[in-house]
C-alpha atoms as a PDB file:
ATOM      1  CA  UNK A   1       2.586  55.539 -68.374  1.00  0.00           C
ATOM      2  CA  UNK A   2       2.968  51.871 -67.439  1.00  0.00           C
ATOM      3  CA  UNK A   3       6.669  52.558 -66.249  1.00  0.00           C
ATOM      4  CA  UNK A   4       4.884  55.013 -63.760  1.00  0.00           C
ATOM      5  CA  UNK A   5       2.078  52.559 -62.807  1.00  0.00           C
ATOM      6  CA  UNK A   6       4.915  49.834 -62.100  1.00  0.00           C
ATOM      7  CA  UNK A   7       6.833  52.188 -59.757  1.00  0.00           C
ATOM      8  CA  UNK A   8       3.977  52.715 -58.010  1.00  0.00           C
ATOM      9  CA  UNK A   9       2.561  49.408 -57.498  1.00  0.00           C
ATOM     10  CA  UNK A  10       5.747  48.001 -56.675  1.00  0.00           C
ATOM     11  CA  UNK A  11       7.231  48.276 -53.188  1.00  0.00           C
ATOM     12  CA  UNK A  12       8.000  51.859 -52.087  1.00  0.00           C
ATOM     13  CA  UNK A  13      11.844  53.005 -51.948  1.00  0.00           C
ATOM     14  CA  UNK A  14      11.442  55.526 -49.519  1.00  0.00           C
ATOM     15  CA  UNK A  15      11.308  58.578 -51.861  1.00  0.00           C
ATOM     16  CA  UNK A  16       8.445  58.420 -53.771  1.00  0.00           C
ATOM     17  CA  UNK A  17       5.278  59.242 -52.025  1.00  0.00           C
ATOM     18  CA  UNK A  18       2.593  58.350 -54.378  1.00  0.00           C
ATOM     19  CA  UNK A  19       4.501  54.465 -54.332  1.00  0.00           C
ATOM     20  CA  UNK A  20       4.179  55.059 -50.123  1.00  0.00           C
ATOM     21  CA  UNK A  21       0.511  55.598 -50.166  1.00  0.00           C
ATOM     22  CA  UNK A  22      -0.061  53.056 -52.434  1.00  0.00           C
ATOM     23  CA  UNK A  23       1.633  50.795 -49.943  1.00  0.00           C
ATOM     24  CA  UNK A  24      -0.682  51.823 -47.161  1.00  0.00           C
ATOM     25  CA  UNK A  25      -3.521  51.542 -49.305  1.00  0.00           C
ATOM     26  CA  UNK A  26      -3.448  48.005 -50.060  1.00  0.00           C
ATOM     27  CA  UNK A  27      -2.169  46.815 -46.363  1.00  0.00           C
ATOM     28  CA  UNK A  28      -5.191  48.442 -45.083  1.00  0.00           C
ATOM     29  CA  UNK A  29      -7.493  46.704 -48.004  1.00  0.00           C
ATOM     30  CA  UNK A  30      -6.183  43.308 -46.995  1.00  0.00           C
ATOM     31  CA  UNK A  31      -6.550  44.032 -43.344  1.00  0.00           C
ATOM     32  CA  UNK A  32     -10.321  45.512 -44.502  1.00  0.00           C
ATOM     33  CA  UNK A  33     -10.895  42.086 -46.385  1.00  0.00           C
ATOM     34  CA  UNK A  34      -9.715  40.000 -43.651  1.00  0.00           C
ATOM     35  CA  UNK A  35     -12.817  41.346 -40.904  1.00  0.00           C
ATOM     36  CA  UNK A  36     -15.526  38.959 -42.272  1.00  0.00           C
ATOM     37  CA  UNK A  37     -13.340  36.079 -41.389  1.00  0.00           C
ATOM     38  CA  UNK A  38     -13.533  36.660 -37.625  1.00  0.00           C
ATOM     39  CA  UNK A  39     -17.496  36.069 -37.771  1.00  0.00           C
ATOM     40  CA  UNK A  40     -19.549  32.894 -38.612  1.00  0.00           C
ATOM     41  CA  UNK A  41     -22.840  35.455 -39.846  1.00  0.00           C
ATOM     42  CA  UNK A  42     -22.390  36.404 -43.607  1.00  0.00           C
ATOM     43  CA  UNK A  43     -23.816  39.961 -43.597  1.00  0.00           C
ATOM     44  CA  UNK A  44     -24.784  42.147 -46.246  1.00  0.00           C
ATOM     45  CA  UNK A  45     -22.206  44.609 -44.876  1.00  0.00           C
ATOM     46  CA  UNK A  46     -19.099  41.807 -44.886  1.00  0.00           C
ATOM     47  CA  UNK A  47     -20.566  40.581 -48.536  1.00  0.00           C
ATOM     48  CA  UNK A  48     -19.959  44.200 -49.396  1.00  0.00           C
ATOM     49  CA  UNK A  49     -16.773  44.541 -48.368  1.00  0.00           C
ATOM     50  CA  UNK A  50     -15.908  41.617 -49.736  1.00  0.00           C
ATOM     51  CA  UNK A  51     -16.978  42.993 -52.961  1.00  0.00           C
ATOM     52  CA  UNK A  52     -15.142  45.954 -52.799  1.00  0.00           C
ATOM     53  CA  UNK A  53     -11.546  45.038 -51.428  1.00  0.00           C
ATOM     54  CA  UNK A  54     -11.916  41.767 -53.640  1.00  0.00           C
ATOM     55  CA  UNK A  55     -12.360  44.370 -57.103  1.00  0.00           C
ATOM     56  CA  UNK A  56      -9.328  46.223 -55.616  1.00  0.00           C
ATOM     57  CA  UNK A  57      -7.141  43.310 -55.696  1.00  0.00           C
ATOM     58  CA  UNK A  58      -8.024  41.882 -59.245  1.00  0.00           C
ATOM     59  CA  UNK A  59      -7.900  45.367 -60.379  1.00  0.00           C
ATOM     60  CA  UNK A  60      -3.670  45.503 -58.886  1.00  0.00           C
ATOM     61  CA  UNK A  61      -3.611  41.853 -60.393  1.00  0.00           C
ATOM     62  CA  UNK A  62      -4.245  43.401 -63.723  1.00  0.00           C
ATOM     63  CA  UNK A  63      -1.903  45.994 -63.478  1.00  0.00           C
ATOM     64  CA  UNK A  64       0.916  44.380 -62.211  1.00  0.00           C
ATOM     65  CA  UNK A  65       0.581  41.293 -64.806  1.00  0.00           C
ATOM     66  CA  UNK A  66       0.562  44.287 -67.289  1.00  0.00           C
ATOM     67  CA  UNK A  67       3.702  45.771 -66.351  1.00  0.00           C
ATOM     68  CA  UNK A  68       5.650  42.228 -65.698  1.00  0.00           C
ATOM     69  CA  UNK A  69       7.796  43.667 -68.630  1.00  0.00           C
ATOM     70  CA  UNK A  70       9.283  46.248 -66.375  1.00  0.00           C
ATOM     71  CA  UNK A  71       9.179  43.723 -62.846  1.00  0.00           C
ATOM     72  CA  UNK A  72      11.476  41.422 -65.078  1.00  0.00           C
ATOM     73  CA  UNK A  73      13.580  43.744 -67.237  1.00  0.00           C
ATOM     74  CA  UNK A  74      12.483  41.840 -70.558  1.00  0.00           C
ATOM     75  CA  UNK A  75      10.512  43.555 -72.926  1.00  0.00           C
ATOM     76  CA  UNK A  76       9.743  40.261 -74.847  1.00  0.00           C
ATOM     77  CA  UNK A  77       6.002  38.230 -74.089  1.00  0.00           C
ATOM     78  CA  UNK A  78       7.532  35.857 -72.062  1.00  0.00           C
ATOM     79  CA  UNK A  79       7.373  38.183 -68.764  1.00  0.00           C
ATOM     80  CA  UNK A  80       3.902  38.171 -69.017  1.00  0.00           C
ATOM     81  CA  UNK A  81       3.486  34.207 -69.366  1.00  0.00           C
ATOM     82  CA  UNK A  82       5.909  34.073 -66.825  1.00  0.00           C
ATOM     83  CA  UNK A  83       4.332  36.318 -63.955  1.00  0.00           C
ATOM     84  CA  UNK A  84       0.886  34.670 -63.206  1.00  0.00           C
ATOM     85  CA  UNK A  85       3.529  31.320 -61.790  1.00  0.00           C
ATOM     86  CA  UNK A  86       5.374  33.469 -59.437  1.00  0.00           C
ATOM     87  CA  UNK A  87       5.012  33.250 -55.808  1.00  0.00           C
ATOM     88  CA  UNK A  88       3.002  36.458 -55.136  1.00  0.00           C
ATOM     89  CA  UNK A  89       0.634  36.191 -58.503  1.00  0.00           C
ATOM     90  CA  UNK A  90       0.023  32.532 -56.985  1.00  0.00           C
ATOM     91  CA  UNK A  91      -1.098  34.115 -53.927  1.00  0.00           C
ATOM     92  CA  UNK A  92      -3.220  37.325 -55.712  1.00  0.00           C
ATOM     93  CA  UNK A  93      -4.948  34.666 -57.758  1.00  0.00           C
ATOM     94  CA  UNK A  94      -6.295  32.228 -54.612  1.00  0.00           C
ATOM     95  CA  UNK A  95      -6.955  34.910 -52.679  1.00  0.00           C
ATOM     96  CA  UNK A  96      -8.985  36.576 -55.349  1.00  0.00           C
ATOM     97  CA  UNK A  97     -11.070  33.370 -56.242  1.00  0.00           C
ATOM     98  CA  UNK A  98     -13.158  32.515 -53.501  1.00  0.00           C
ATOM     99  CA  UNK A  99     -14.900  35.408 -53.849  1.00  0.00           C
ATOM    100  CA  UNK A 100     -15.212  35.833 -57.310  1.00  0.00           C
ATOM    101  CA  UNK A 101     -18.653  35.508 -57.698  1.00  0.00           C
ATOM    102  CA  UNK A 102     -19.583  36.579 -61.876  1.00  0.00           C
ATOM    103  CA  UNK A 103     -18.524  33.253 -63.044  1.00  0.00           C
ATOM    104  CA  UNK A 104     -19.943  31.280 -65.282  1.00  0.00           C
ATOM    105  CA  UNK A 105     -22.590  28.526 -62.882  1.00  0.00           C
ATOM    106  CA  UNK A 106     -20.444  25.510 -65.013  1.00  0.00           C
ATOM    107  CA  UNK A 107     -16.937  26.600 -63.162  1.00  0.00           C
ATOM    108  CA  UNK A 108     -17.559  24.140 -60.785  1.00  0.00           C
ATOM    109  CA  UNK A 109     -14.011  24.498 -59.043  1.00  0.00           C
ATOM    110  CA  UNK A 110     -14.434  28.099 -58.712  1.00  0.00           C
ATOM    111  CA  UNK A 111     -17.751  27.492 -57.254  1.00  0.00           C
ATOM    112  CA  UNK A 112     -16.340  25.290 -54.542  1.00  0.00           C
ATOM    113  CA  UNK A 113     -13.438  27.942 -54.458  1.00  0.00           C
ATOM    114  CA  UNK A 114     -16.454  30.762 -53.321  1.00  0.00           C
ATOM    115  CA  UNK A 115     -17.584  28.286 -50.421  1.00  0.00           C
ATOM    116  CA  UNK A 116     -14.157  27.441 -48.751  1.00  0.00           C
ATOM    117  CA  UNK A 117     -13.734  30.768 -46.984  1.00  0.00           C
ATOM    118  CA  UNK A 118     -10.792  29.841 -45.712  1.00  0.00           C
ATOM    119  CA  UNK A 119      -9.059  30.517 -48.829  1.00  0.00           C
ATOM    120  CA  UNK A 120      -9.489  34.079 -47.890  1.00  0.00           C
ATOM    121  CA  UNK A 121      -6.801  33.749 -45.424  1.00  0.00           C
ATOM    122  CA  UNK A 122      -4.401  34.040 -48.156  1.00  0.00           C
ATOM    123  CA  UNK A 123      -4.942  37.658 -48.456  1.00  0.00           C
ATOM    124  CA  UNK A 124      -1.878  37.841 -45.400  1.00  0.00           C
ATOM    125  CA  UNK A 125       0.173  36.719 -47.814  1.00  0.00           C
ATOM    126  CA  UNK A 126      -0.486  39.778 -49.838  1.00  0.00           C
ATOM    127  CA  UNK A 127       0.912  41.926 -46.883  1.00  0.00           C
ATOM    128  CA  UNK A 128       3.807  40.133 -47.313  1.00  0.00           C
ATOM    129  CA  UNK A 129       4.846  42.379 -50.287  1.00  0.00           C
ATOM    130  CA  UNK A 130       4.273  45.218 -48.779  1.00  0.00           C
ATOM    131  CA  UNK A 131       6.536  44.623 -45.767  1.00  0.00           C
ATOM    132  CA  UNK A 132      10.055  45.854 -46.113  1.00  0.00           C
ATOM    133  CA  UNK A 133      11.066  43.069 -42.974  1.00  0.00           C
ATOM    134  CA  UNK A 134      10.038  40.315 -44.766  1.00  0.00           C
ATOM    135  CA  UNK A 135      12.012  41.156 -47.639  1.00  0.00           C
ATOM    136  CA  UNK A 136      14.742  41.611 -45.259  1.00  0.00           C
ATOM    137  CA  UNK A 137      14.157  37.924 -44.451  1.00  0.00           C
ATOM    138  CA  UNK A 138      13.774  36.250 -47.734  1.00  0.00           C
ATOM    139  CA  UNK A 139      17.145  37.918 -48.365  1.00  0.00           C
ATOM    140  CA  UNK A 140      18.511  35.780 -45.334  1.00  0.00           C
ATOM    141  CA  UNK A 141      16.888  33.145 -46.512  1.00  0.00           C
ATOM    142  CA  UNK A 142      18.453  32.905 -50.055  1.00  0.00           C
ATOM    143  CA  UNK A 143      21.699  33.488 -48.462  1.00  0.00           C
ATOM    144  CA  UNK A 144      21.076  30.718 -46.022  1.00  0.00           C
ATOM    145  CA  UNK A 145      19.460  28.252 -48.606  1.00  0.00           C
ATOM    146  CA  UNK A 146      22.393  25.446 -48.355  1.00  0.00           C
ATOM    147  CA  UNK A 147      23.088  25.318 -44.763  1.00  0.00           C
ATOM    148  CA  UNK A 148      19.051  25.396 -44.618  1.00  0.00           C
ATOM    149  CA  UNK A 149      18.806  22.808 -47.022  1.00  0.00           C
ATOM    150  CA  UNK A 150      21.387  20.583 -44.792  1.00  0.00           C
ATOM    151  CA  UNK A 151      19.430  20.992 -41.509  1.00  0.00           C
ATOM    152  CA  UNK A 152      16.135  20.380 -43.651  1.00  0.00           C
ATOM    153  CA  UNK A 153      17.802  17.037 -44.931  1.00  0.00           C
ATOM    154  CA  UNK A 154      18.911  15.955 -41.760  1.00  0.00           C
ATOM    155  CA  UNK A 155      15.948  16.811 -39.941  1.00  0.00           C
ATOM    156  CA  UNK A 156      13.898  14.659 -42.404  1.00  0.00           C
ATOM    157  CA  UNK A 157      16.398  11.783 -42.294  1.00  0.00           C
ATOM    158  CA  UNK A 158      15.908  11.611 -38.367  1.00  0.00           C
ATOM    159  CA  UNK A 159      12.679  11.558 -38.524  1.00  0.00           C
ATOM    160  CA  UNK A 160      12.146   8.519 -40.783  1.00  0.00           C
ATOM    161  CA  UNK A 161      15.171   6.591 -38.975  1.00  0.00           C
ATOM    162  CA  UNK A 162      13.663   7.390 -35.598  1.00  0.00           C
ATOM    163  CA  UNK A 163      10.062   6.308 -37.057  1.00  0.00           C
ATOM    164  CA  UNK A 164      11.341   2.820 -38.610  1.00  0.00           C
ATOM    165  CA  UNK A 165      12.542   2.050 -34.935  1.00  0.00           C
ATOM    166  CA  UNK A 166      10.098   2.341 -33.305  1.00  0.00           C
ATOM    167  CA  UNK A 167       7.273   1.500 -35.380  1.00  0.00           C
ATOM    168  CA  UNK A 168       9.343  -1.857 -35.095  1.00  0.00           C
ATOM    169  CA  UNK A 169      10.164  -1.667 -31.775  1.00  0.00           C
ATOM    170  CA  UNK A 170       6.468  -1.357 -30.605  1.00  0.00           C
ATOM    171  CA  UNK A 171       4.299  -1.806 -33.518  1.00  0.00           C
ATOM    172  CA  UNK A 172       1.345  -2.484 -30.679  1.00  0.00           C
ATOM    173  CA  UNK A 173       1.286   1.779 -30.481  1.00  0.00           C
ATOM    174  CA  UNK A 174       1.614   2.512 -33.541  1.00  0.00           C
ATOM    175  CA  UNK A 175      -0.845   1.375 -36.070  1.00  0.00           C
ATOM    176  CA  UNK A 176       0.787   2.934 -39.295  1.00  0.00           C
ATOM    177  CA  UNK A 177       4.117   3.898 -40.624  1.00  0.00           C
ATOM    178  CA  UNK A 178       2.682   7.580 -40.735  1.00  0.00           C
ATOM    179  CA  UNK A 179       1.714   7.507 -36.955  1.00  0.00           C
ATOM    180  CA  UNK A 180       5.161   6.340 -36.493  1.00  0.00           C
ATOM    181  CA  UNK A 181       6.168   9.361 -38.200  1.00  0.00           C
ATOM    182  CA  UNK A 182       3.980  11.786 -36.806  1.00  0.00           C
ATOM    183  CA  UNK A 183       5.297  10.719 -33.209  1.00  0.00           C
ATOM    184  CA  UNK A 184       8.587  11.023 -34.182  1.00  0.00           C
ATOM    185  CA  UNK A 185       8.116  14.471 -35.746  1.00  0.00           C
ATOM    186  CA  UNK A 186       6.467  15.846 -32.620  1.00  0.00           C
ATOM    187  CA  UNK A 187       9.074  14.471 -30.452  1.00  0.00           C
ATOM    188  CA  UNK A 188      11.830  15.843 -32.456  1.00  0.00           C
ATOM    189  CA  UNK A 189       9.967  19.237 -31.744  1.00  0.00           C
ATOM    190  CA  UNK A 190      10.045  18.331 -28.242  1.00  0.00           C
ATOM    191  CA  UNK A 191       5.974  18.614 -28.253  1.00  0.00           C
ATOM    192  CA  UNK A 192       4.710  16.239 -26.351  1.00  0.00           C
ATOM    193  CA  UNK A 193       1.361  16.291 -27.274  1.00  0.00           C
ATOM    194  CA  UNK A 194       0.753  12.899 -25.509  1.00  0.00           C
ATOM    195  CA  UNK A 195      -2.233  11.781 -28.262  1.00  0.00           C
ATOM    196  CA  UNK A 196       0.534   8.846 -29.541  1.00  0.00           C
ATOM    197  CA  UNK A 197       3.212   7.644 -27.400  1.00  0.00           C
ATOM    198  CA  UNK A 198       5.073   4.404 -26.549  1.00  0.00           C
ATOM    199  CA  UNK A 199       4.151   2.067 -23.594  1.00  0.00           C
ATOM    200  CA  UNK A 200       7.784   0.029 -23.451  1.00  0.00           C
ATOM    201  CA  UNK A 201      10.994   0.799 -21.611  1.00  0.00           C
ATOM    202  CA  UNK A 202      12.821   0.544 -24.457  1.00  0.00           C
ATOM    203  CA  UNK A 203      10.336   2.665 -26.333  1.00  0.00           C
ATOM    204  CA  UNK A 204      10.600   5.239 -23.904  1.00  0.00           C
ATOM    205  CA  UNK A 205      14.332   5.465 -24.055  1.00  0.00           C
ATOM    206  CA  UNK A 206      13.993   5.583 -27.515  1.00  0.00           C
ATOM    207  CA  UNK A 207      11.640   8.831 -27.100  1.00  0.00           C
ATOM    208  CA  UNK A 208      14.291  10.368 -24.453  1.00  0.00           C
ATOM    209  CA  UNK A 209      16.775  10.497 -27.298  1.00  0.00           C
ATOM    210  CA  UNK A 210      15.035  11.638 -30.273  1.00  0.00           C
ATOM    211  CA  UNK A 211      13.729  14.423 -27.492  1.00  0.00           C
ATOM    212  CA  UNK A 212      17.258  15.465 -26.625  1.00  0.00           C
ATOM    213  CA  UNK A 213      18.644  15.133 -30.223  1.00  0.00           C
ATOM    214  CA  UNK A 214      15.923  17.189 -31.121  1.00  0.00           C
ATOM    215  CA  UNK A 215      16.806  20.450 -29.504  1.00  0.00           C
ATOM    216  CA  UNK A 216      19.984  19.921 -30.756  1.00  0.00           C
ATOM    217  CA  UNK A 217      18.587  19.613 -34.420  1.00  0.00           C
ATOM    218  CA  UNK A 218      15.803  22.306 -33.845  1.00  0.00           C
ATOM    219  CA  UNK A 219      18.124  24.733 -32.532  1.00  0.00           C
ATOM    220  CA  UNK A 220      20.235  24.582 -35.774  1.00  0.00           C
ATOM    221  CA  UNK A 221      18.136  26.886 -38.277  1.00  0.00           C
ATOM    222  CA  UNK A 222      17.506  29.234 -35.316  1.00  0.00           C
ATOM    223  CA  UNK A 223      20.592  29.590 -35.112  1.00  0.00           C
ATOM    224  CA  UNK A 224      21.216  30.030 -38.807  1.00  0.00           C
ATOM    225  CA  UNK A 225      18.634  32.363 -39.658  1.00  0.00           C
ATOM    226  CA  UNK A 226      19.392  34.755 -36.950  1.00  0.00           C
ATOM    227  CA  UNK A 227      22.894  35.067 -37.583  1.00  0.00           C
ATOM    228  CA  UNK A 228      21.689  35.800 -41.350  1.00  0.00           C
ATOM    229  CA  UNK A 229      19.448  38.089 -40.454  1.00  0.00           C
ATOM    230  CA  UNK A 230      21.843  40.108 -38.196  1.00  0.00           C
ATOM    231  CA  UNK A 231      24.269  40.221 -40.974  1.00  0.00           C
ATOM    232  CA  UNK A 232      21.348  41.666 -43.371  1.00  0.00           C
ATOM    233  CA  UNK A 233      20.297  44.227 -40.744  1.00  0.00           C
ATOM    234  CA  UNK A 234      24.315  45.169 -40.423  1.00  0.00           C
ATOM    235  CA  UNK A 235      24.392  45.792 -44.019  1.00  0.00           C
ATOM    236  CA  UNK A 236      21.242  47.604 -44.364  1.00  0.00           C
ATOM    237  CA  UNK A 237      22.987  50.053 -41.745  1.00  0.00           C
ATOM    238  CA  UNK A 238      26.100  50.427 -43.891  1.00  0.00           C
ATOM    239  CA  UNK A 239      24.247  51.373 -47.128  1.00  0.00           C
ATOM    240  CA  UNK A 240      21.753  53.852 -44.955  1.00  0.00           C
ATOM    241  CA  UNK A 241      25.052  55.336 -43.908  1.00  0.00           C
ATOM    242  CA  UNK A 242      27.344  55.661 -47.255  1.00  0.00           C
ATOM    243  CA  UNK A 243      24.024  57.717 -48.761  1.00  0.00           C
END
């Protein structure tokens, strides 16, 4: 029974309908539970939805933290202790707490959890699992985690450098280390937002380069990523084919 209930819950292969529906089910729950968030007015209509799409989730909390056994191939307890810390049970649980609304008045947290509303936008995560692209692209991901990692680290590294000159080269503009940073960051994205800048020659030249180096630098994962990605979607083809 709960070998059934985890091939159903879990993301649909294709072949089994009940899993498909399921699939559809929940992406049009979350899309449901995301309406109220479009209006300021709390209506007695959006606080029932709320209700309603909110017991769906915890209910496919429960059943997929019962059946983490099957998810990780271990029988033993330690799936279950292990599956509320993993990305998507992190993402079921905040999603699930702001609205949670039969808890103890002490919770204090969880009471300030129920006011931040925003919270609730963590329920497009939860399409996430449903989507059969993204996986596609967390695949590329993994695959592309070191040469990611490399761009990430060099990325970071230019940043700083380019902040420490300038924030010495006109410390008149920049009143902090972090504004330093934040300028540096948005020119490396080539920005521009214009809310920091620098008023020297030599501050502006400065700016010209880390603007130029930055497309250079920003065009790097791009690049990565969709070359991964193409490779994924090539070998997608070639298993749809050999079955």
């Amino acid at each position: 029974m709960r070998k059934r209930i985890y091939e159903v819950i879990e993301l649909s292969s294709g072949d089994d309908r009940l899993s498909s529906l399921y699939d559809y089910f929940m992406m049009l729950v979350i899309v449901i539970s995301l309406i109220p968030l479009a209006f300021k007015a709390e209506t007695l209509a959006f606080q029932i939805m709320d209700k309603v799409t909110v017991s769906i989730f915890v209910l496919d909390y429960i059943l997929r933290l019962l059946t983490a056994d099957y998810k990780y191939g271990n029988k033993s307890a330690a799936s279950f202790l292990k599956y509320p810390f993993s990305f998507y049970a992190i993402i079921d649980l905040i999603s699930i707490l702001p609205s949670v609304t039969v808890l103890n008045s002490g919770f204090k947290l969880l009471r300030l959890l129920r006011m931040a509303r925003a919270f609730r936008v963590f329920r497009v995560f939860k399409a996430l699992r449903y989507s059969k692209s993204f996986q596609i692209i967390m695949a590329v991901f993994k695959r592309s985690k070191e040469p990611l990692i490399a761009v990430g680290t060099l990325a970071i590294a230019y940043i700083i450098i380019t902040a420490l000159i300038v924030f010495n080269v006109e410390p008149d503009s920049f009143d902090t280390f972090f504004d330093a940073v934040y300028w540096a960051t948005v020119s490396l994205t080539t920005m521009g937002y214009g809310d920091i800048y620098p008023i020297t020659t030599i501050g502006r030249i400065i700016t010209m380069a880390s603007s130029l180096f930055g497309i250079a630098i920003i065009a790097l994962p791009a690049g990565i990523i969709t070359a991964g990605y193409m490779n994924e979607i090539s070998e997608c083809a070639e298993g749809g084919d050999k079955r």
